[in-house]
PDB file of N, CA and C in Angstrom:
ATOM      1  N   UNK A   1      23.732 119.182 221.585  1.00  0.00           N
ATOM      2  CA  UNK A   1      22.383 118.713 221.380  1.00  0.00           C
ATOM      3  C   UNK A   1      22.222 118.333 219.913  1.00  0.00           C
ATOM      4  N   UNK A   2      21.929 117.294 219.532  1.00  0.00           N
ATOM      5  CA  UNK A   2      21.438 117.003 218.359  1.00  0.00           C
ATOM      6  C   UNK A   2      19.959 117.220 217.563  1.00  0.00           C
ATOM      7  N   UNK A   3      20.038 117.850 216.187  1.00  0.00           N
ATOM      8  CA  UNK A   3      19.477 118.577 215.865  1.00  0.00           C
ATOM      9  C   UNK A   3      17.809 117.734 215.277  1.00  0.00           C
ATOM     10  N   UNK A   4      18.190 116.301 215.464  1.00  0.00           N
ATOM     11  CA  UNK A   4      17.415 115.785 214.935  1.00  0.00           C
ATOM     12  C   UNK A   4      16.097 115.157 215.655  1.00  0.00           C
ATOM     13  N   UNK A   5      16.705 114.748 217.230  1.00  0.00           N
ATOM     14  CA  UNK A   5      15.505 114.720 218.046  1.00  0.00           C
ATOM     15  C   UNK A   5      14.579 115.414 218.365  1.00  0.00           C
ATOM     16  N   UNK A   6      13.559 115.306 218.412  1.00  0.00           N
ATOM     17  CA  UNK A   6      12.717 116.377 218.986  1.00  0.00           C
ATOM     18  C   UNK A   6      12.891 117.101 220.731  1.00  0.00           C
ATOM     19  N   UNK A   7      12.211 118.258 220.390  1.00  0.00           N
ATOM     20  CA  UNK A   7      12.884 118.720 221.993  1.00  0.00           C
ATOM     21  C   UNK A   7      10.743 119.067 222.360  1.00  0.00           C
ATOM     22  N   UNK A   8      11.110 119.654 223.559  1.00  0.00           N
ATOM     23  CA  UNK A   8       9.773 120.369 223.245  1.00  0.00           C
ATOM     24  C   UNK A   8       9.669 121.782 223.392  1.00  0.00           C
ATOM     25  N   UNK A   9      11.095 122.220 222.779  1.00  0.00           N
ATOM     26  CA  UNK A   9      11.377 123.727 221.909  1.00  0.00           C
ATOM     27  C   UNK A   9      10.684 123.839 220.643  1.00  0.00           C
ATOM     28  N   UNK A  10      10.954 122.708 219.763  1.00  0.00           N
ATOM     29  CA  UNK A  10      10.829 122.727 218.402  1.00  0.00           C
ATOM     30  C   UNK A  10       8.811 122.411 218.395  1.00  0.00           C
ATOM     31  N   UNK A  11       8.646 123.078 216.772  1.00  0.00           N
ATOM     32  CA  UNK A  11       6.935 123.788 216.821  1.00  0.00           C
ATOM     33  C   UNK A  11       6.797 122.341 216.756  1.00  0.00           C
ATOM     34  N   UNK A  12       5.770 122.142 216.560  1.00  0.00           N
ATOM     35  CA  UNK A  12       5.151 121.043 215.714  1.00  0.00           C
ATOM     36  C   UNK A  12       5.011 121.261 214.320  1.00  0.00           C
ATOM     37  N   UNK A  13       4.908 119.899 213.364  1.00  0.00           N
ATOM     38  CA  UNK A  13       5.526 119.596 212.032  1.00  0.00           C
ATOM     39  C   UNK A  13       3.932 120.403 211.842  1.00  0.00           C
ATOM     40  N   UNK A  14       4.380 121.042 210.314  1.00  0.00           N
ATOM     41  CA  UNK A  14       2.833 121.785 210.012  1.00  0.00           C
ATOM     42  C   UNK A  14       2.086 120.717 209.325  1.00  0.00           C
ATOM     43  N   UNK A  15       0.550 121.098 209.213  1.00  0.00           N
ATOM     44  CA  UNK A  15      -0.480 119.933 208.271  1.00  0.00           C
ATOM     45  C   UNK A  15       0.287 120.279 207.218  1.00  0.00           C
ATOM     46  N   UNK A  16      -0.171 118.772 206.582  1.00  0.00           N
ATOM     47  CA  UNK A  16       0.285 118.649 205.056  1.00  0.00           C
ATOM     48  C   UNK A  16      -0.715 119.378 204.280  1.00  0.00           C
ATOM     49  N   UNK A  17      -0.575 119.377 203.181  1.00  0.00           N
ATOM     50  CA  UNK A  17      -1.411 120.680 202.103  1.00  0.00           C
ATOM     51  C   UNK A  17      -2.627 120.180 201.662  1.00  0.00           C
ATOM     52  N   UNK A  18      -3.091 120.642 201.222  1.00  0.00           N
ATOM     53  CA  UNK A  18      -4.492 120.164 200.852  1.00  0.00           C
ATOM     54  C   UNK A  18      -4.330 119.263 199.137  1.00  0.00           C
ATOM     55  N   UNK A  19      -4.720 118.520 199.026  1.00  0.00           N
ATOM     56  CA  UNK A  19      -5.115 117.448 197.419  1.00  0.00           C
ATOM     57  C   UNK A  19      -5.121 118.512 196.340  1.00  0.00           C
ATOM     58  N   UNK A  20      -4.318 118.158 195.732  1.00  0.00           N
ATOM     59  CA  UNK A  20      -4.396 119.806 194.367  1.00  0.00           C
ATOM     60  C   UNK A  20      -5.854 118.611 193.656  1.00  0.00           C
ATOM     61  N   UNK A  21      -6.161 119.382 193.106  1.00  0.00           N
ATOM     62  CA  UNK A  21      -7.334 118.793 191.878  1.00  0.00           C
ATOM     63  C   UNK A  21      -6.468 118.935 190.650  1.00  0.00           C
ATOM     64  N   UNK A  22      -6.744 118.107 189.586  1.00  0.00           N
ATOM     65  CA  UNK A  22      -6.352 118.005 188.152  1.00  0.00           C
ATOM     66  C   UNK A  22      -7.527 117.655 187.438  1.00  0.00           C
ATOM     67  N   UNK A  23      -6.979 118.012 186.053  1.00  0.00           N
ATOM     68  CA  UNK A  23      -8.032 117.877 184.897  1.00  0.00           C
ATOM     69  C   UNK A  23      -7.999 116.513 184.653  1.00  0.00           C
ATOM     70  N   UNK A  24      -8.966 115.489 185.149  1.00  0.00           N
ATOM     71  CA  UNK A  24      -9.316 114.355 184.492  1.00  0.00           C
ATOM     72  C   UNK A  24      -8.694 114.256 183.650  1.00  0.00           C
ATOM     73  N   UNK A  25      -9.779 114.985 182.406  1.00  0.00           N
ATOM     74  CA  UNK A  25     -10.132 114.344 181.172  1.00  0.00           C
ATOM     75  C   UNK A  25      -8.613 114.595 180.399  1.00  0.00           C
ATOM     76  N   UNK A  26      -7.622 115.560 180.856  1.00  0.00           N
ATOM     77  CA  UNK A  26      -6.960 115.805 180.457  1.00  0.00           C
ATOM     78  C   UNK A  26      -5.638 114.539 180.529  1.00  0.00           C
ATOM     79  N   UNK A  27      -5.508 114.238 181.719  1.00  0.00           N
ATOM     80  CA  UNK A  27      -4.578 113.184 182.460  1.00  0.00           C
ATOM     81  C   UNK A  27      -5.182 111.690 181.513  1.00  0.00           C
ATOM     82  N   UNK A  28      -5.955 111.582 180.928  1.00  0.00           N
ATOM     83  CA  UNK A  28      -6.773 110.535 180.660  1.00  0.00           C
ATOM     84  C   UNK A  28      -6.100 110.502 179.426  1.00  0.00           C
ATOM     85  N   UNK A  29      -6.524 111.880 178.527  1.00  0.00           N
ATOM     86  CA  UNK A  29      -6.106 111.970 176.988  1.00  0.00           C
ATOM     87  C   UNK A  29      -4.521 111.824 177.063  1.00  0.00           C
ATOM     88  N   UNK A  30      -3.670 112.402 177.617  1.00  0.00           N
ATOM     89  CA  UNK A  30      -2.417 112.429 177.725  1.00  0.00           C
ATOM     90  C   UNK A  30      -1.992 111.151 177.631  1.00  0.00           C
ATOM     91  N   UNK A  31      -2.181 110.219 178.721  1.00  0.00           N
ATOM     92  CA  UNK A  31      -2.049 108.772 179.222  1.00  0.00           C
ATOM     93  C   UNK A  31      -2.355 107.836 178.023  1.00  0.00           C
ATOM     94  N   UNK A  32      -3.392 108.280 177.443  1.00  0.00           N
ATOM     95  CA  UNK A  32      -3.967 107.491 175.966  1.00  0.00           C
ATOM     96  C   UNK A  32      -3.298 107.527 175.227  1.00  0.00           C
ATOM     97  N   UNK A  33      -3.095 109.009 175.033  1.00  0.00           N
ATOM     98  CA  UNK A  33      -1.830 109.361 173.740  1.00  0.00           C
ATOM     99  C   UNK A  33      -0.954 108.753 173.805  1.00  0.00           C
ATOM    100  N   UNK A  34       0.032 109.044 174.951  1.00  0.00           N
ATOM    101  CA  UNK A  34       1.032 107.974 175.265  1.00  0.00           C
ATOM    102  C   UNK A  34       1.125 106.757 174.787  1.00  0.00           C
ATOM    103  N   UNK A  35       0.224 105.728 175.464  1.00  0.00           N
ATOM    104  CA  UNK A  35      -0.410 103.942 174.923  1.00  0.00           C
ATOM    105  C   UNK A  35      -0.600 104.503 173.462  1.00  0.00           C
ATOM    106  N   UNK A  36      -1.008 104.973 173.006  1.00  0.00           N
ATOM    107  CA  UNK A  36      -1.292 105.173 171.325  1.00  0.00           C
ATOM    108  C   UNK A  36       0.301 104.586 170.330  1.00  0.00           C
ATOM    109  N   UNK A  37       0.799 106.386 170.681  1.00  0.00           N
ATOM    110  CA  UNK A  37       1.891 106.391 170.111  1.00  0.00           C
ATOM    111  C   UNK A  37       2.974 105.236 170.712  1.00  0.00           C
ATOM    112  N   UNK A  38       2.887 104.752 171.026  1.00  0.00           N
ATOM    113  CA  UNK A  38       3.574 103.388 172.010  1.00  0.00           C
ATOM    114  C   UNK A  38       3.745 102.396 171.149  1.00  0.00           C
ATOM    115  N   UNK A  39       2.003 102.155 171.134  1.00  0.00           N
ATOM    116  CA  UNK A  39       1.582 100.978 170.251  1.00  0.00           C
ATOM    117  C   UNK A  39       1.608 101.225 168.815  1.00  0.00           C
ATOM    118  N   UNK A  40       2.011 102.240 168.281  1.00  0.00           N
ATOM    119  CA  UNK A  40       2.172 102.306 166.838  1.00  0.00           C
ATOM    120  C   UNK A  40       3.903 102.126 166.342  1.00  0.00           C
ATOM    121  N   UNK A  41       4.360 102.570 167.393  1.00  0.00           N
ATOM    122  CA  UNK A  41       6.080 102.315 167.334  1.00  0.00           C
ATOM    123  C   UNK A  41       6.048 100.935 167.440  1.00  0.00           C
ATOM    124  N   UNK A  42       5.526  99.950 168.514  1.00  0.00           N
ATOM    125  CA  UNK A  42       5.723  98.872 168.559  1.00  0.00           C
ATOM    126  C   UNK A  42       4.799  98.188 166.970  1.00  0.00           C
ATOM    127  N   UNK A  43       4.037  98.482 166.402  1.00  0.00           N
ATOM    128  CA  UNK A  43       3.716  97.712 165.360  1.00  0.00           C
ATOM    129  C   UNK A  43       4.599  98.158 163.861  1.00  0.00           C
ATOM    130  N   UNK A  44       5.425  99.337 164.243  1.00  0.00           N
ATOM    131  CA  UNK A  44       6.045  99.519 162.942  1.00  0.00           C
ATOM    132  C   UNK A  44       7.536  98.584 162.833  1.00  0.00           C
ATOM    133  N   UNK A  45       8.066  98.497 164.570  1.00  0.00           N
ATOM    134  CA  UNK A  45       8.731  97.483 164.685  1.00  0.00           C
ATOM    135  C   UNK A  45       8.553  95.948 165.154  1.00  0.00           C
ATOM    136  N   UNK A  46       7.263  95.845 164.849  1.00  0.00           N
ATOM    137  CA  UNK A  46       7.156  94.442 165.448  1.00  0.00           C
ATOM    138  C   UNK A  46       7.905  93.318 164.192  1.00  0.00           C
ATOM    139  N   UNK A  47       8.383  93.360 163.373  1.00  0.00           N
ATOM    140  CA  UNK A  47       9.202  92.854 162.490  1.00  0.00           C
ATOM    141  C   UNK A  47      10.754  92.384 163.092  1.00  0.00           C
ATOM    142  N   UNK A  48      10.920  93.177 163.789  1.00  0.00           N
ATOM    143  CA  UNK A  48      12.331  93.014 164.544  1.00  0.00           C
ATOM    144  C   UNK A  48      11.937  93.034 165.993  1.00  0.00           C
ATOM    145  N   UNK A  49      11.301  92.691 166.632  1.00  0.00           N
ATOM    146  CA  UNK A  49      10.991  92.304 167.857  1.00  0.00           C
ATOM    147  C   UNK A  49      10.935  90.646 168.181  1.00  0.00           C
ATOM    148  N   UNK A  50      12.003  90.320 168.967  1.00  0.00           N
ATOM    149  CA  UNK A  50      11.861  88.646 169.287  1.00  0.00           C
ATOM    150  C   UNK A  50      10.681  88.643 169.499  1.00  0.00           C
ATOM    151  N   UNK A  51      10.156  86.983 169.103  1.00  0.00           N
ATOM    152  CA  UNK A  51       9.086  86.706 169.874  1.00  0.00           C
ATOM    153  C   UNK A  51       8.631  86.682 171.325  1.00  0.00           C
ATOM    154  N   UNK A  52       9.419  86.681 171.908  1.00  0.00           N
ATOM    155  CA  UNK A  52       9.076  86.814 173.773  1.00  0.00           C
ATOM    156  C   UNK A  52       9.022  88.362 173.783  1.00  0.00           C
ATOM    157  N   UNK A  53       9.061  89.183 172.713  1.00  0.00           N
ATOM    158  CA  UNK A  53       8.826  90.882 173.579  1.00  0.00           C
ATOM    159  C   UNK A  53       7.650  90.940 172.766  1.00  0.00           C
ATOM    160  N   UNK A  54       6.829  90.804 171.981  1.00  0.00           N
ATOM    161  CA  UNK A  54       5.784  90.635 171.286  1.00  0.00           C
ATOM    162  C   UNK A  54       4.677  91.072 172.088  1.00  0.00           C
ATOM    163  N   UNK A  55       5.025  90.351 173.824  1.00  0.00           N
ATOM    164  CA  UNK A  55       3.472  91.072 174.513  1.00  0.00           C
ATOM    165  C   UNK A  55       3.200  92.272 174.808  1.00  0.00           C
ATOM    166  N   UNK A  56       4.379  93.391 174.341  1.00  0.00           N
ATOM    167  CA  UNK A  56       4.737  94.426 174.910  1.00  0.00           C
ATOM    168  C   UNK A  56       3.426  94.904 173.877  1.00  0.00           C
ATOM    169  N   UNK A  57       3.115  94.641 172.640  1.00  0.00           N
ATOM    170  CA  UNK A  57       1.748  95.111 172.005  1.00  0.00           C
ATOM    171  C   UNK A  57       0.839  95.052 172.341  1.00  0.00           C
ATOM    172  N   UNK A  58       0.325  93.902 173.239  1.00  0.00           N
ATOM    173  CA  UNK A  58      -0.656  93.956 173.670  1.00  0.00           C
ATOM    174  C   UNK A  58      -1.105  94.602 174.855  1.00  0.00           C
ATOM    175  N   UNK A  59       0.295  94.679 175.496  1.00  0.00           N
ATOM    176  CA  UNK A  59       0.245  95.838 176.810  1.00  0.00           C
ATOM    177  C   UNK A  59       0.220  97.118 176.327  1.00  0.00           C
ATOM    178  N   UNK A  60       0.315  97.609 174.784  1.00  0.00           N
ATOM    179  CA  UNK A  60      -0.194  99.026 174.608  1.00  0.00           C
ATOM    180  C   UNK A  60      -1.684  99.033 173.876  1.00  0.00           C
ATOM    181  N   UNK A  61      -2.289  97.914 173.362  1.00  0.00           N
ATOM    182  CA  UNK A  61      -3.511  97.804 173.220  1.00  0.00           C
ATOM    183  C   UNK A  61      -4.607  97.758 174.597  1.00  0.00           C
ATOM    184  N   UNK A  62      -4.100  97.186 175.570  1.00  0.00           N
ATOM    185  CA  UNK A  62      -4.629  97.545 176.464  1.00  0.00           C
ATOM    186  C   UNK A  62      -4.938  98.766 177.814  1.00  0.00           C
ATOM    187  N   UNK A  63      -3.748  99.466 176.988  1.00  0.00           N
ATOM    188  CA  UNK A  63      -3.667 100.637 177.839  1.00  0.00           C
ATOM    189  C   UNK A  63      -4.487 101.576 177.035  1.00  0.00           C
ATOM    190  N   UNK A  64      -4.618 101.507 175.758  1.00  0.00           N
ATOM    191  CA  UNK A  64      -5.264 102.328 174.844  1.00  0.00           C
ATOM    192  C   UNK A  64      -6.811 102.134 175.134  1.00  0.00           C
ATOM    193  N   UNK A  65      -7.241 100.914 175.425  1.00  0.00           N
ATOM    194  CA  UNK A  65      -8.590 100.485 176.050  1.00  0.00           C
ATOM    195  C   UNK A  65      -9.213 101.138 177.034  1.00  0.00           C
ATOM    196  N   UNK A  66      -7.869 100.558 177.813  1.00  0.00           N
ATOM    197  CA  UNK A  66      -8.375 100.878 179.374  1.00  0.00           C
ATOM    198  C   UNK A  66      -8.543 102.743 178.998  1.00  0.00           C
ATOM    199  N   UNK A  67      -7.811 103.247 178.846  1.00  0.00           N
ATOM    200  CA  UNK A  67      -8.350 105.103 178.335  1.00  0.00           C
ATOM    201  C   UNK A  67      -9.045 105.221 177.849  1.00  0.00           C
ATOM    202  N   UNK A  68      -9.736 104.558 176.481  1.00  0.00           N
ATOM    203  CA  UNK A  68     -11.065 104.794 175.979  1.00  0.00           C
ATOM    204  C   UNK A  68     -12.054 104.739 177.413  1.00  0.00           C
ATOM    205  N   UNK A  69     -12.393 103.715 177.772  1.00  0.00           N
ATOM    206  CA  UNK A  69     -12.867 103.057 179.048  1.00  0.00           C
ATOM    207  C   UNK A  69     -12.850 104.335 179.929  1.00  0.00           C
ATOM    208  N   UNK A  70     -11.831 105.073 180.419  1.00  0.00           N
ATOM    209  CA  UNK A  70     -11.460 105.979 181.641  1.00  0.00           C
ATOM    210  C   UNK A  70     -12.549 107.364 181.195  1.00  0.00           C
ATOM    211  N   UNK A  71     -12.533 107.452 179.845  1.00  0.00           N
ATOM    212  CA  UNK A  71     -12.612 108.824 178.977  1.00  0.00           C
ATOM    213  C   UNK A  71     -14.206 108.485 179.651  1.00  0.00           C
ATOM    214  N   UNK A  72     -14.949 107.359 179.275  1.00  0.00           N
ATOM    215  CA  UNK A  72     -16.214 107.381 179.407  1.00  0.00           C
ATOM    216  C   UNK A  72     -16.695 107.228 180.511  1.00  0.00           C
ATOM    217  N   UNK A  73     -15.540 106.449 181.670  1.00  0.00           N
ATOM    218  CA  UNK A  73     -16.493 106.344 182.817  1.00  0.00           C
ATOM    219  C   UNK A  73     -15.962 107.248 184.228  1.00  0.00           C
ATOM    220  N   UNK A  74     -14.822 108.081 183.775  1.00  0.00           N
ATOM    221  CA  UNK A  74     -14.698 108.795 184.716  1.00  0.00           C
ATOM    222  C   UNK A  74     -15.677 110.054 185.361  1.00  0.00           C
ATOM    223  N   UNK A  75     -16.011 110.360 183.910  1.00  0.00           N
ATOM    224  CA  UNK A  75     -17.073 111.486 184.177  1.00  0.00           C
ATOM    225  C   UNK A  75     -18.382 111.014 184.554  1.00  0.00           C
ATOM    226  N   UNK A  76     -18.574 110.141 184.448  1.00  0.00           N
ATOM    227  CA  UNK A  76     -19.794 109.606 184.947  1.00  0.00           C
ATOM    228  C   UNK A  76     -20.171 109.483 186.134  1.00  0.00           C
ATOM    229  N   UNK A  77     -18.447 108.347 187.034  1.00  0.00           N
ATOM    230  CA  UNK A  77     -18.002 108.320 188.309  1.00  0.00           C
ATOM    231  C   UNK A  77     -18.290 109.706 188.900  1.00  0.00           C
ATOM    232  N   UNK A  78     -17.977 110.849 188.739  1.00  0.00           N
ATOM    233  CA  UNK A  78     -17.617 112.069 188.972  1.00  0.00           C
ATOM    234  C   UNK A  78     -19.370 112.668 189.415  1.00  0.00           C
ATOM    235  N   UNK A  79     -19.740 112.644 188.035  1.00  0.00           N
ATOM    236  CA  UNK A  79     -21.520 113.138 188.342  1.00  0.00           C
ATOM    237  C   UNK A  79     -22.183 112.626 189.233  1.00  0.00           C
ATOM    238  N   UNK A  80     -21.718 111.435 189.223  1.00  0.00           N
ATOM    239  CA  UNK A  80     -22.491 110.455 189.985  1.00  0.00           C
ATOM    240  C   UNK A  80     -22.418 110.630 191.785  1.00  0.00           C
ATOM    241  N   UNK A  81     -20.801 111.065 192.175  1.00  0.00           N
ATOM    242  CA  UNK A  81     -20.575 111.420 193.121  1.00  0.00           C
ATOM    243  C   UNK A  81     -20.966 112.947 193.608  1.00  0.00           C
ATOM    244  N   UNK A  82     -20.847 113.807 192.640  1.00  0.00           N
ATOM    245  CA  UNK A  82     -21.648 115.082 192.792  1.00  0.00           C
ATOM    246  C   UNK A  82     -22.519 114.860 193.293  1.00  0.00           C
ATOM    247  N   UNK A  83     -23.907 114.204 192.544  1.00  0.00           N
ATOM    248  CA  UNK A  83     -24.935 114.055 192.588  1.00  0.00           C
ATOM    249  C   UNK A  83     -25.567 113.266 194.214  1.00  0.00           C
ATOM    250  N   UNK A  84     -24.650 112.577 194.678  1.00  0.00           N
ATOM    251  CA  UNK A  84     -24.307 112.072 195.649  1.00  0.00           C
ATOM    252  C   UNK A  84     -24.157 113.010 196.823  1.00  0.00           C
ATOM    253  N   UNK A  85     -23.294 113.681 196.837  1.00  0.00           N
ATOM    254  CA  UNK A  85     -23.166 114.817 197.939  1.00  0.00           C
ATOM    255  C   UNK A  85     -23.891 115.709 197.825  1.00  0.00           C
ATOM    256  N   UNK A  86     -24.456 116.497 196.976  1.00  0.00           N
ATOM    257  CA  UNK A  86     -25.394 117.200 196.784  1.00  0.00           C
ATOM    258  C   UNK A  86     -26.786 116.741 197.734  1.00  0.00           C
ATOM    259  N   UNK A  87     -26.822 115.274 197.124  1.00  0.00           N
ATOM    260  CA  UNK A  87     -28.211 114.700 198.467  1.00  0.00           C
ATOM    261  C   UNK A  87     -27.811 114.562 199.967  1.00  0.00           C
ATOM    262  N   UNK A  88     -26.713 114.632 200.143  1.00  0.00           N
ATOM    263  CA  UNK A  88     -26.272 114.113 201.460  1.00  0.00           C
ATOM    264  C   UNK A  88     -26.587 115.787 202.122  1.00  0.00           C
ATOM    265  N   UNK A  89     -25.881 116.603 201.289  1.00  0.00           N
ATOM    266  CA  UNK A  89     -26.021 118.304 201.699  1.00  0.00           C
ATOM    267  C   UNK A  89     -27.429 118.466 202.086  1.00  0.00           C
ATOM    268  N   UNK A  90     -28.410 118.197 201.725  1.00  0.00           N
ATOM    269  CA  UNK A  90     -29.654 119.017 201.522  1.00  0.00           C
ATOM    270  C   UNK A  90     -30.963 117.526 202.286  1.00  0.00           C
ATOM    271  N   UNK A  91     -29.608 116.684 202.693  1.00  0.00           N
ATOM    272  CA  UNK A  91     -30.492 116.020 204.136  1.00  0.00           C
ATOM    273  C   UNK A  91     -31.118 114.909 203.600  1.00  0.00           C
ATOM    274  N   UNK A  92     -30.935 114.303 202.504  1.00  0.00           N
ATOM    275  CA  UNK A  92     -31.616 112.991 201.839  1.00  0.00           C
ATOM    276  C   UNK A  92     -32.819 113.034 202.123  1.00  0.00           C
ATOM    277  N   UNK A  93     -33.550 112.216 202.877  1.00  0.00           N
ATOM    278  CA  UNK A  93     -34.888 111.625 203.105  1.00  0.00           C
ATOM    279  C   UNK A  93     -35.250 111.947 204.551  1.00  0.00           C
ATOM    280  N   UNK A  94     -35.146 112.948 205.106  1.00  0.00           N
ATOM    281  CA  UNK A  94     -35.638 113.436 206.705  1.00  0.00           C
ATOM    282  C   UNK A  94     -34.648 112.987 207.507  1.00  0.00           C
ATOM    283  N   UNK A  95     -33.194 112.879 206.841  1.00  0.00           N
ATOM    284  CA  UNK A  95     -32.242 112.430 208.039  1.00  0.00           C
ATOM    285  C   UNK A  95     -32.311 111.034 208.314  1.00  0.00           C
ATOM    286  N   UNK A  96     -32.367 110.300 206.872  1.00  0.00           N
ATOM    287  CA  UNK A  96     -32.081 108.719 206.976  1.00  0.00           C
ATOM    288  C   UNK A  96     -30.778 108.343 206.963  1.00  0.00           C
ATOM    289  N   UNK A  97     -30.085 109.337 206.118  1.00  0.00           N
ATOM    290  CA  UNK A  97     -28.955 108.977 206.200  1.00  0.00           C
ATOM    291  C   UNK A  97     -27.870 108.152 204.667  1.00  0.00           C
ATOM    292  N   UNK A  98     -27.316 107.355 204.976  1.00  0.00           N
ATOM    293  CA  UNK A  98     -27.303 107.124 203.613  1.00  0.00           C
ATOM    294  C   UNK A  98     -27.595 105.477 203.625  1.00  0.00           C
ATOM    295  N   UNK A  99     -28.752 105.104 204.480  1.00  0.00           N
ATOM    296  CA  UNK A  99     -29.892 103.634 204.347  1.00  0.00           C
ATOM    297  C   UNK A  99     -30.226 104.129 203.056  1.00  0.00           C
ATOM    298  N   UNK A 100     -31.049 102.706 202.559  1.00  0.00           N
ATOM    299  CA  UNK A 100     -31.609 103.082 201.726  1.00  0.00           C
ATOM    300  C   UNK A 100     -33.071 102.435 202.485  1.00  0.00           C
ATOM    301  N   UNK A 101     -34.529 103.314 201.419  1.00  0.00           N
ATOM    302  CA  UNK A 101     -35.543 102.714 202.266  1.00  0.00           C
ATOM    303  C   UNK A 101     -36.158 101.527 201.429  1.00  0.00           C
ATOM    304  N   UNK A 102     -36.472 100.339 202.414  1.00  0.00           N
ATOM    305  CA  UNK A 102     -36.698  98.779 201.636  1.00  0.00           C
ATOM    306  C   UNK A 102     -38.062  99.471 200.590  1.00  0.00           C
ATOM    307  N   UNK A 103     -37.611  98.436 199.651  1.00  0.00           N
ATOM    308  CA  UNK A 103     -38.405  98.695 198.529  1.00  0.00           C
ATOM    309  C   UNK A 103     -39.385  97.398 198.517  1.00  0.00           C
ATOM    310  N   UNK A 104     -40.168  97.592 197.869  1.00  0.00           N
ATOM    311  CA  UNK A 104     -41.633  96.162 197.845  1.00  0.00           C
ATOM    312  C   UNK A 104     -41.219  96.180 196.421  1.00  0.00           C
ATOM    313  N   UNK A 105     -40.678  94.519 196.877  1.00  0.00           N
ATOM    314  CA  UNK A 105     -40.273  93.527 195.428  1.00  0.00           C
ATOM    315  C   UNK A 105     -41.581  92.962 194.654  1.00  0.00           C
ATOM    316  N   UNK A 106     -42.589  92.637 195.779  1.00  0.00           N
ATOM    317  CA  UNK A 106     -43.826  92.143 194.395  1.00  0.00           C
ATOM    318  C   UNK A 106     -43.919  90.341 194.963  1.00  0.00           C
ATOM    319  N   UNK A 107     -42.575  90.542 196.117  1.00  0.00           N
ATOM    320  CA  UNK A 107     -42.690  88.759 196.523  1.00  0.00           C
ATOM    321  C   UNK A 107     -43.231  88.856 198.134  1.00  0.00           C
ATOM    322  N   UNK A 108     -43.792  87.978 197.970  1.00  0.00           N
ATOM    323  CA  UNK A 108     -44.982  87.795 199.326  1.00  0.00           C
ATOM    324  C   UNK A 108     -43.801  87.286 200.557  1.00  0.00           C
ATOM    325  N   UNK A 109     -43.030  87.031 199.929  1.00  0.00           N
ATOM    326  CA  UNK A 109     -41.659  85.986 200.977  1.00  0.00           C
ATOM    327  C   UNK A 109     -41.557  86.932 202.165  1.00  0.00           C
ATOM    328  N   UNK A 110     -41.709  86.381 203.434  1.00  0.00           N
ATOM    329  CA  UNK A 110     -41.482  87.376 204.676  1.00  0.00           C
ATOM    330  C   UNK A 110     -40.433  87.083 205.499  1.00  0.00           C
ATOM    331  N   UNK A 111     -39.616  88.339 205.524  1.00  0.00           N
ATOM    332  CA  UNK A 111     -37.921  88.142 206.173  1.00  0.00           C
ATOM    333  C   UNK A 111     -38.259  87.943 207.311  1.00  0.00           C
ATOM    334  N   UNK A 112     -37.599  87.294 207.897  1.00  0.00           N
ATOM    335  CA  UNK A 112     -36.964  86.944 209.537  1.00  0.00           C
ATOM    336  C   UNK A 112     -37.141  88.706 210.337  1.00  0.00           C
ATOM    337  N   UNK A 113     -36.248  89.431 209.330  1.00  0.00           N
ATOM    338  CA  UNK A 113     -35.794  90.622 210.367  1.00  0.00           C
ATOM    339  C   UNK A 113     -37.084  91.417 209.968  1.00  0.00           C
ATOM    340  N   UNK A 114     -38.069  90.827 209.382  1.00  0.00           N
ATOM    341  CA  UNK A 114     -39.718  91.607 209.468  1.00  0.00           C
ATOM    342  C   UNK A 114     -40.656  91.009 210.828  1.00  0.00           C
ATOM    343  N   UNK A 115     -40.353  90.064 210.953  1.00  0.00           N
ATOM    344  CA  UNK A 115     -41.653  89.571 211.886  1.00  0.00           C
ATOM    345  C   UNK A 115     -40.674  88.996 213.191  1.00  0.00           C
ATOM    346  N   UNK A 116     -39.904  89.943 213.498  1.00  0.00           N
ATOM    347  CA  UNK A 116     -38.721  89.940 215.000  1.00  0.00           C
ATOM    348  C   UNK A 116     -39.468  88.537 215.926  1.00  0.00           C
ATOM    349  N   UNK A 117     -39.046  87.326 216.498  1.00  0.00           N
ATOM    350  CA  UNK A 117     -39.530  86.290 217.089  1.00  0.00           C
ATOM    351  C   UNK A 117     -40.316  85.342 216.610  1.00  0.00           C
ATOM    352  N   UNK A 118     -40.186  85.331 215.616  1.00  0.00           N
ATOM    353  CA  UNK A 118     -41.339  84.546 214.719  1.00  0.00           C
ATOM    354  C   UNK A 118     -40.314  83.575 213.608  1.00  0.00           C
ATOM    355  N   UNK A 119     -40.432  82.041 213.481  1.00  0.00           N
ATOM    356  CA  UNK A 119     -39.610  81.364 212.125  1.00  0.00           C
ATOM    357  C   UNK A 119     -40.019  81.573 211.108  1.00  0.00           C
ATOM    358  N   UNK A 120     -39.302  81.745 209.462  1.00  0.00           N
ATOM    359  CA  UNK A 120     -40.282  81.819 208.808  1.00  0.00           C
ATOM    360  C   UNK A 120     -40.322  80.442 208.192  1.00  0.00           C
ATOM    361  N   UNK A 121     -40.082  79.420 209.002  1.00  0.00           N
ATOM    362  CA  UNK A 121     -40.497  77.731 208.814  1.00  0.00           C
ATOM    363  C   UNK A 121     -41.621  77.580 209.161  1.00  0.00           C
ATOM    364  N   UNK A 122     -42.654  76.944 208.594  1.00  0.00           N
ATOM    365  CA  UNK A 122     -43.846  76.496 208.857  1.00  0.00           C
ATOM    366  C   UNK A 122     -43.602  75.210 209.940  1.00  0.00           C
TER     367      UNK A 122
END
């Protein structure tokens, strides 16, 4: 018998594990550092760098960006989604759900899907 087919001796394969969590802000700074020190090696040698590897600077200026960028909007992303489930927990608006409820713009204009059978062509 070969060991590799399944029989229906053998258990079933177990669930996979649960998502470890990591430190953001930490993975963020690390990643930055990295692009940092990158881009400072590449400008101490950009003297001896052909011109066709030259973009390799700007691919560590932009990684250094994009981390500034991450630093500020991850945590935000993050609250924002908290803040998010937190309303969903505690039932939003009487069990609307996650609609949102139409808001009055201030324009007299009347939708189609307001006045059901009706054009809104004169």
């Amino acid at each position: 018998m070969d060991a590799t087919k399944p029989t229906s001796e053998q258990a079933p394969p177990p669930s996979p594990p649960p998502p470890l969590e990591a430190d953001d802000q930490l993975v963020i700074r690390v990643i930055t550092a990295g692009w940092t020190v990158a881009l400072v090696v590449l400008l101490i040698v950009r003297g001896s760098l052909p011109p066709g590897q030259r973009w390799w600077i700007w691919t560590c200026v932009c990684g250094v960006a994009f981390g500034i960028f991450a630093s500020w909007y991850v945590p935000r992303l993050k609250r924002g989604r908290a803040r998010a489930a937190a309303l969903r927990a505690e039932g939003g608006e009487m069990g609307k759900g996650d609609q949102s409820a139409p808001r009055d713009s201030g324009s007299n204009t009347v939708s189609s899907t307001e006045t059901p059978g009706r054009s809104t062509r004169s």
